[in-house]
N, C-alpha and C. Protein backbone atom coordinates (compact mmCIF):
# COMPACT_ATOMS: atom_id res chain seq x y z
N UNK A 1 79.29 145.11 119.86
CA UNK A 1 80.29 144.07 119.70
C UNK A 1 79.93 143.21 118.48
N UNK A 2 81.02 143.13 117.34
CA UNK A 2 80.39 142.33 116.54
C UNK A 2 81.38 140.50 116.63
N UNK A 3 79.92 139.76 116.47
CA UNK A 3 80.76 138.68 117.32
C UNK A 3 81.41 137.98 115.76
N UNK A 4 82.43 137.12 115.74
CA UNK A 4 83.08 136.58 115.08
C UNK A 4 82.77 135.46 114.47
N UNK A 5 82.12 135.12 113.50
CA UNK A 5 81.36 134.36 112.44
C UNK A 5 82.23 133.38 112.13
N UNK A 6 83.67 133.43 111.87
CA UNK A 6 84.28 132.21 110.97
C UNK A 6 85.58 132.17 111.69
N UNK A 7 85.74 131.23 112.19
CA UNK A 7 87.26 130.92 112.93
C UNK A 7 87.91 130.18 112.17
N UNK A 8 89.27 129.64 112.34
CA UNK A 8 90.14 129.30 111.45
C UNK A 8 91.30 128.61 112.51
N UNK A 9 91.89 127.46 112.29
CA UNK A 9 93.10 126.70 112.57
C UNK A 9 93.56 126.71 111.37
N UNK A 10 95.03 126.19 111.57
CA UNK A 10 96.06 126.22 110.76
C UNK A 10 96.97 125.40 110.75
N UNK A 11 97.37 124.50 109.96
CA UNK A 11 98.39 123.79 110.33
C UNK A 11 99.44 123.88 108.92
N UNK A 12 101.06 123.94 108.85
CA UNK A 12 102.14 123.90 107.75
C UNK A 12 103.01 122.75 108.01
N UNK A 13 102.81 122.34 107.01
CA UNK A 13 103.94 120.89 107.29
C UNK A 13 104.25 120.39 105.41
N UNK A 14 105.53 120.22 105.47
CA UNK A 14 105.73 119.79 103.90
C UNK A 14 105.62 120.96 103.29
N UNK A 15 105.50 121.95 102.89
CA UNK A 15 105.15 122.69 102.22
C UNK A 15 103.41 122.76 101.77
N UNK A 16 102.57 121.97 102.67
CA UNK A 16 101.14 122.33 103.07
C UNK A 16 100.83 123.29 103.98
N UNK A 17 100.15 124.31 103.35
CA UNK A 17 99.17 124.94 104.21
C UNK A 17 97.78 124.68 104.74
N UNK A 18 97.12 124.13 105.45
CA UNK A 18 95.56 124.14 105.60
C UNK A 18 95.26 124.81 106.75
N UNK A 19 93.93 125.27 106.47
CA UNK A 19 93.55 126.06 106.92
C UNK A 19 92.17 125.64 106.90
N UNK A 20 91.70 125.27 108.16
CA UNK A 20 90.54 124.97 108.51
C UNK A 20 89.51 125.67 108.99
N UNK A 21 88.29 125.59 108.27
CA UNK A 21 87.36 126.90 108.61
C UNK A 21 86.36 126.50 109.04
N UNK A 22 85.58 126.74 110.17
CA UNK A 22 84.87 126.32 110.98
C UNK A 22 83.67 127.71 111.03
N UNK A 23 82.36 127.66 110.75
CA UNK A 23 81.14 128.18 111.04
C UNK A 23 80.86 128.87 110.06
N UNK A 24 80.94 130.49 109.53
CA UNK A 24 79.97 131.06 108.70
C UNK A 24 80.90 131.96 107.65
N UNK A 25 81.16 131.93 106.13
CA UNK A 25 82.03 133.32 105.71
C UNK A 25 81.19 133.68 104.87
N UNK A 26 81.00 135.02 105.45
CA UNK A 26 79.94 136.29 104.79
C UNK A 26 80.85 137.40 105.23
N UNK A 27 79.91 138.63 104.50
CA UNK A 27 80.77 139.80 104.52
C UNK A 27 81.48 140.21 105.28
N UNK A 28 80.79 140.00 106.55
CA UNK A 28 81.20 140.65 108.04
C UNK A 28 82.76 139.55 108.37
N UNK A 29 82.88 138.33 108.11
CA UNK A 29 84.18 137.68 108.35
C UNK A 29 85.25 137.56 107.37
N UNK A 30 84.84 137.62 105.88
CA UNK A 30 85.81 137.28 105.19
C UNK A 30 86.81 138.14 105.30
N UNK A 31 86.81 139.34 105.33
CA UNK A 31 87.58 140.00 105.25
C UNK A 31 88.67 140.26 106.45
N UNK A 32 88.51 139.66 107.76
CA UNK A 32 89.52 139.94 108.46
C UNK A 32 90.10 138.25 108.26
N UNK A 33 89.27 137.08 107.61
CA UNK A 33 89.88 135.81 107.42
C UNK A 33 91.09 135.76 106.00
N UNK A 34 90.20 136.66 105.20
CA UNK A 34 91.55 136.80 103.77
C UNK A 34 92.48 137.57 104.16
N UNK A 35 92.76 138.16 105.05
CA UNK A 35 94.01 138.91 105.38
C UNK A 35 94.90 138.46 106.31
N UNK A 36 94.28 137.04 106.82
CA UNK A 36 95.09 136.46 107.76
C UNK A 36 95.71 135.30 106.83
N UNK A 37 94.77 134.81 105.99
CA UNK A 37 95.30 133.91 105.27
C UNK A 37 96.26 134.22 104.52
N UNK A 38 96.29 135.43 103.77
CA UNK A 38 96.52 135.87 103.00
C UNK A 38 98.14 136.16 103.13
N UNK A 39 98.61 136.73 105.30
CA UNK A 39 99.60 136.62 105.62
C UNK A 39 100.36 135.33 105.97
N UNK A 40 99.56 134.39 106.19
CA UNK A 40 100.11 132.83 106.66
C UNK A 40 100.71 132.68 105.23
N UNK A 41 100.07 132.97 104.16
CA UNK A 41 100.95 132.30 102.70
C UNK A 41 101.88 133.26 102.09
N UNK A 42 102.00 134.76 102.29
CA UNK A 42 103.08 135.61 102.10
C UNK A 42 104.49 134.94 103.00
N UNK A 43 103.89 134.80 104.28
CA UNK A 43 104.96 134.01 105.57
C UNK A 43 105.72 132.76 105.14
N UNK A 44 104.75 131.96 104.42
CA UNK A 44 105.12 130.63 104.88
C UNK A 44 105.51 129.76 103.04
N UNK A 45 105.42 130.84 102.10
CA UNK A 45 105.37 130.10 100.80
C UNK A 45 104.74 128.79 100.67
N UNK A 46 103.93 128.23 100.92
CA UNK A 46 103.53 127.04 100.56
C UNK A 46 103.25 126.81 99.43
N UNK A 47 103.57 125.42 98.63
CA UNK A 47 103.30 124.84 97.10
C UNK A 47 101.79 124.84 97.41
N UNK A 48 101.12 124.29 98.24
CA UNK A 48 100.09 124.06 97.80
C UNK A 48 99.03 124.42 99.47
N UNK A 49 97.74 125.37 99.16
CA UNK A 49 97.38 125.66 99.75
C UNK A 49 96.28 124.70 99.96
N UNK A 50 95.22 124.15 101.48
CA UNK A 50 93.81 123.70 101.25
C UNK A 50 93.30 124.59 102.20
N UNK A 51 92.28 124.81 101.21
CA UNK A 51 91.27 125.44 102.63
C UNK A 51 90.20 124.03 102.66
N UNK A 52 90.20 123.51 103.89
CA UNK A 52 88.66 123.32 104.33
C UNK A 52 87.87 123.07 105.07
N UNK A 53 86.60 123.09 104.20
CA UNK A 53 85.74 123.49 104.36
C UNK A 53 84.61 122.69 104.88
N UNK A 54 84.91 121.89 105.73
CA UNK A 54 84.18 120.57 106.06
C UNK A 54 83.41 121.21 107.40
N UNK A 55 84.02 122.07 107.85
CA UNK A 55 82.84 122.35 108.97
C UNK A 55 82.60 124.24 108.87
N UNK A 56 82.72 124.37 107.36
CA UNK A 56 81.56 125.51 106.73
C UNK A 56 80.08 125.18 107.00
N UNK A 57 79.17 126.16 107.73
CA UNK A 57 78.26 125.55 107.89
C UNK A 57 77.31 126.80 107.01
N UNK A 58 77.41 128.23 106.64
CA UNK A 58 77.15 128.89 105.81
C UNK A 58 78.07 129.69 104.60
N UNK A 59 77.84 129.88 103.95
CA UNK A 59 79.17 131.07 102.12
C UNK A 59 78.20 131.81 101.64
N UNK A 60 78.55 132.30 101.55
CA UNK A 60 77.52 133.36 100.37
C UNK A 60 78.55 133.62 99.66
N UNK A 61 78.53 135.00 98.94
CA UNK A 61 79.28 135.17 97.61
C UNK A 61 80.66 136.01 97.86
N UNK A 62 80.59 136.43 99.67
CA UNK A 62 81.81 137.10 100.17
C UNK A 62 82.93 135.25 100.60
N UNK A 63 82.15 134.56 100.08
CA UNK A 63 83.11 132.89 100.89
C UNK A 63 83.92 132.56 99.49
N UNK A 64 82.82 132.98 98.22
CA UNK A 64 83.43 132.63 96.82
C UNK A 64 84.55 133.80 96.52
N UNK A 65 84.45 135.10 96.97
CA UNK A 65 85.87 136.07 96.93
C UNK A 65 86.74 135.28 97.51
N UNK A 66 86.93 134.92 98.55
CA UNK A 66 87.93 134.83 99.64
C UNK A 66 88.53 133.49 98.85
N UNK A 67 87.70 132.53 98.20
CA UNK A 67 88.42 131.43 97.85
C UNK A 67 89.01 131.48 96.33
N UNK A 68 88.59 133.06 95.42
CA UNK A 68 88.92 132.71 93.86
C UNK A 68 90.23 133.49 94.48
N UNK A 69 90.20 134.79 95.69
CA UNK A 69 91.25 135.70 95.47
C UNK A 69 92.59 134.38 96.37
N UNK A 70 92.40 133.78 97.01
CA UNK A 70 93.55 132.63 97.25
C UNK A 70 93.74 131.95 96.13
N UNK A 71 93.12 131.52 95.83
CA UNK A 71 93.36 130.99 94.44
C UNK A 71 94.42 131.51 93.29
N UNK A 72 94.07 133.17 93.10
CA UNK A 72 94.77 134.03 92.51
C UNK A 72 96.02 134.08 92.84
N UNK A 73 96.47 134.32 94.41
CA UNK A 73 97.27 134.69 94.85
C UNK A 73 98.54 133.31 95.08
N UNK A 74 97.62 132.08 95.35
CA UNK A 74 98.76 130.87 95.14
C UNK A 74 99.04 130.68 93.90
N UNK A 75 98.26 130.83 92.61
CA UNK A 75 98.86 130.83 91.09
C UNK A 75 100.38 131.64 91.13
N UNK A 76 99.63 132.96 91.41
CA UNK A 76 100.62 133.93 90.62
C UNK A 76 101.93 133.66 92.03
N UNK A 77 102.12 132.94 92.92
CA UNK A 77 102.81 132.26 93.83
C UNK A 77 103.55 131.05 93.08
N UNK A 78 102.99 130.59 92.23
CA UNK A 78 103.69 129.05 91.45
C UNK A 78 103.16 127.96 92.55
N UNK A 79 102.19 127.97 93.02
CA UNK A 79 101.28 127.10 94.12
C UNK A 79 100.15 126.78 93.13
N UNK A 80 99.47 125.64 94.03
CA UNK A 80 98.26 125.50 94.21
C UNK A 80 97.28 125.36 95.16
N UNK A 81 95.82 125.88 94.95
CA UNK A 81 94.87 125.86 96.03
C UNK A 81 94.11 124.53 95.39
N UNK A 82 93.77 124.20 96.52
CA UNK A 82 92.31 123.11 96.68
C UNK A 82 91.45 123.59 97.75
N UNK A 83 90.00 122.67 97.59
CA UNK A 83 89.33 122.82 98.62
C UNK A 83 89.38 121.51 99.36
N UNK A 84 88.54 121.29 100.18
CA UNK A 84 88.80 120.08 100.84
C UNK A 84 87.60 119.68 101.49
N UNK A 85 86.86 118.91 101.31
CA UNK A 85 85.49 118.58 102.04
C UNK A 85 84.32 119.56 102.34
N UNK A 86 84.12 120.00 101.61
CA UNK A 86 83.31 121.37 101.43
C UNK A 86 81.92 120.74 101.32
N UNK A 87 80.65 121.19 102.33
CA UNK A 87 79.46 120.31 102.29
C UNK A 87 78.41 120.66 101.00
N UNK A 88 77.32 120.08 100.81
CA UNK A 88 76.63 120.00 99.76
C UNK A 88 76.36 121.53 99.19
N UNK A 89 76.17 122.19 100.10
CA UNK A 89 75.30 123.67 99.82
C UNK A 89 76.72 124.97 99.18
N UNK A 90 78.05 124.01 99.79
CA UNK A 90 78.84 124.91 99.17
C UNK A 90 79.12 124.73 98.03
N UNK A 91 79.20 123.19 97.58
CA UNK A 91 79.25 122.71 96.32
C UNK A 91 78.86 123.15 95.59
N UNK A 92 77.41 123.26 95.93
CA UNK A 92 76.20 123.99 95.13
C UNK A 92 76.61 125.70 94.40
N UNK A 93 76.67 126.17 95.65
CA UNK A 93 77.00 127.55 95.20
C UNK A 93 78.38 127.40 94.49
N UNK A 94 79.36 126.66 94.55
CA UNK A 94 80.73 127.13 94.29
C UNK A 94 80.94 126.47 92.61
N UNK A 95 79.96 125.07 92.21
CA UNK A 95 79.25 124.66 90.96
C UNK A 95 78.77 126.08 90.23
N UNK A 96 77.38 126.40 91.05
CA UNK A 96 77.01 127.61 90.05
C UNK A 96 77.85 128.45 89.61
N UNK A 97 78.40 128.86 90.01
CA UNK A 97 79.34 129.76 90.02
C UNK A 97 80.32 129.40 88.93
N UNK A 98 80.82 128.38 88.34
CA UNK A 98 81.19 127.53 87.41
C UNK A 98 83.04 127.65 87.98
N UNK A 99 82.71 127.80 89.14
CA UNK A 99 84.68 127.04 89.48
C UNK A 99 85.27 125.97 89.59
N UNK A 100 84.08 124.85 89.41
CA UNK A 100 84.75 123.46 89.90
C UNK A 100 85.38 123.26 88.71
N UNK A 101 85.26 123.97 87.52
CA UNK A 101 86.54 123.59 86.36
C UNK A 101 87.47 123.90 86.90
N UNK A 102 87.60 124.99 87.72
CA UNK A 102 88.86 125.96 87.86
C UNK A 102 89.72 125.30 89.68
N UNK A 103 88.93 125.00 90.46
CA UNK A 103 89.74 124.66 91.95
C UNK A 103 89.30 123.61 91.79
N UNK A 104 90.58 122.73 92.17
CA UNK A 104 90.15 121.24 92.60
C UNK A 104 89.31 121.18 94.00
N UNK A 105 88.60 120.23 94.07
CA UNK A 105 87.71 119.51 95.76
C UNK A 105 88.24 118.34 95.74
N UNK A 106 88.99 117.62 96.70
CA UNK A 106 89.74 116.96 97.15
C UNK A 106 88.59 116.85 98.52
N UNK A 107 87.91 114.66 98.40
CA UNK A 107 86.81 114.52 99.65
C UNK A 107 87.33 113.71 99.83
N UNK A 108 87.12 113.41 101.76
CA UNK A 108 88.09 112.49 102.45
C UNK A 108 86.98 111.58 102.86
């Protein structure tokens, strides 16, 4: 049984999507989480997507796919993505990585 690493709520209102991610996205979760997301914003057109990430408690480099390919996918949508309260260690990685030119972080 492989147990389920990263859960997700959702809420659409206004033409907001968020999508709240709660515990771990690594290899083993992103991929059944970008395909859900991926259908909530085919479904629901939203201008502007947030994921966050305030109760991420691990990312590795399968958490930085899942957030450049939303990213991709609300552009070429005429949207935008943000992140949203994303804790120090994601910062970190998502800094190195040199995206904070590229996705806004929006902290509450």
């Amino acid at each position: 049984m492989i147990k389920k690493t990263c859960l997700y709520e959702t809420k659409n209102e206004d033409g907001v999507l968020t999508v709240t991610l709660r515990g771990e996205i690594d290899h083993h979760s992103a991929v059944s989480v970008r395909s859900d997301i991926d259908a909530l914003i085919y479904e629901s057109r939203p201008r502007k997507t947030v994921l966050d990430l305030s109760q991420i408690e691990f990312m590795d480099s399968s958490g930085l796919g899942l957030i450049m390919g939303r990213y991709a996918l609300m552009e070429r949508m005429g949207g935008v993505l943000t992140l949203k309260n994303p804790n120090e260690r994601v910062v970190k990685i998502f800094e190195l990585a040199g995206l904070g030119r590229i996705i806004k972080i929006e902290n509450e």
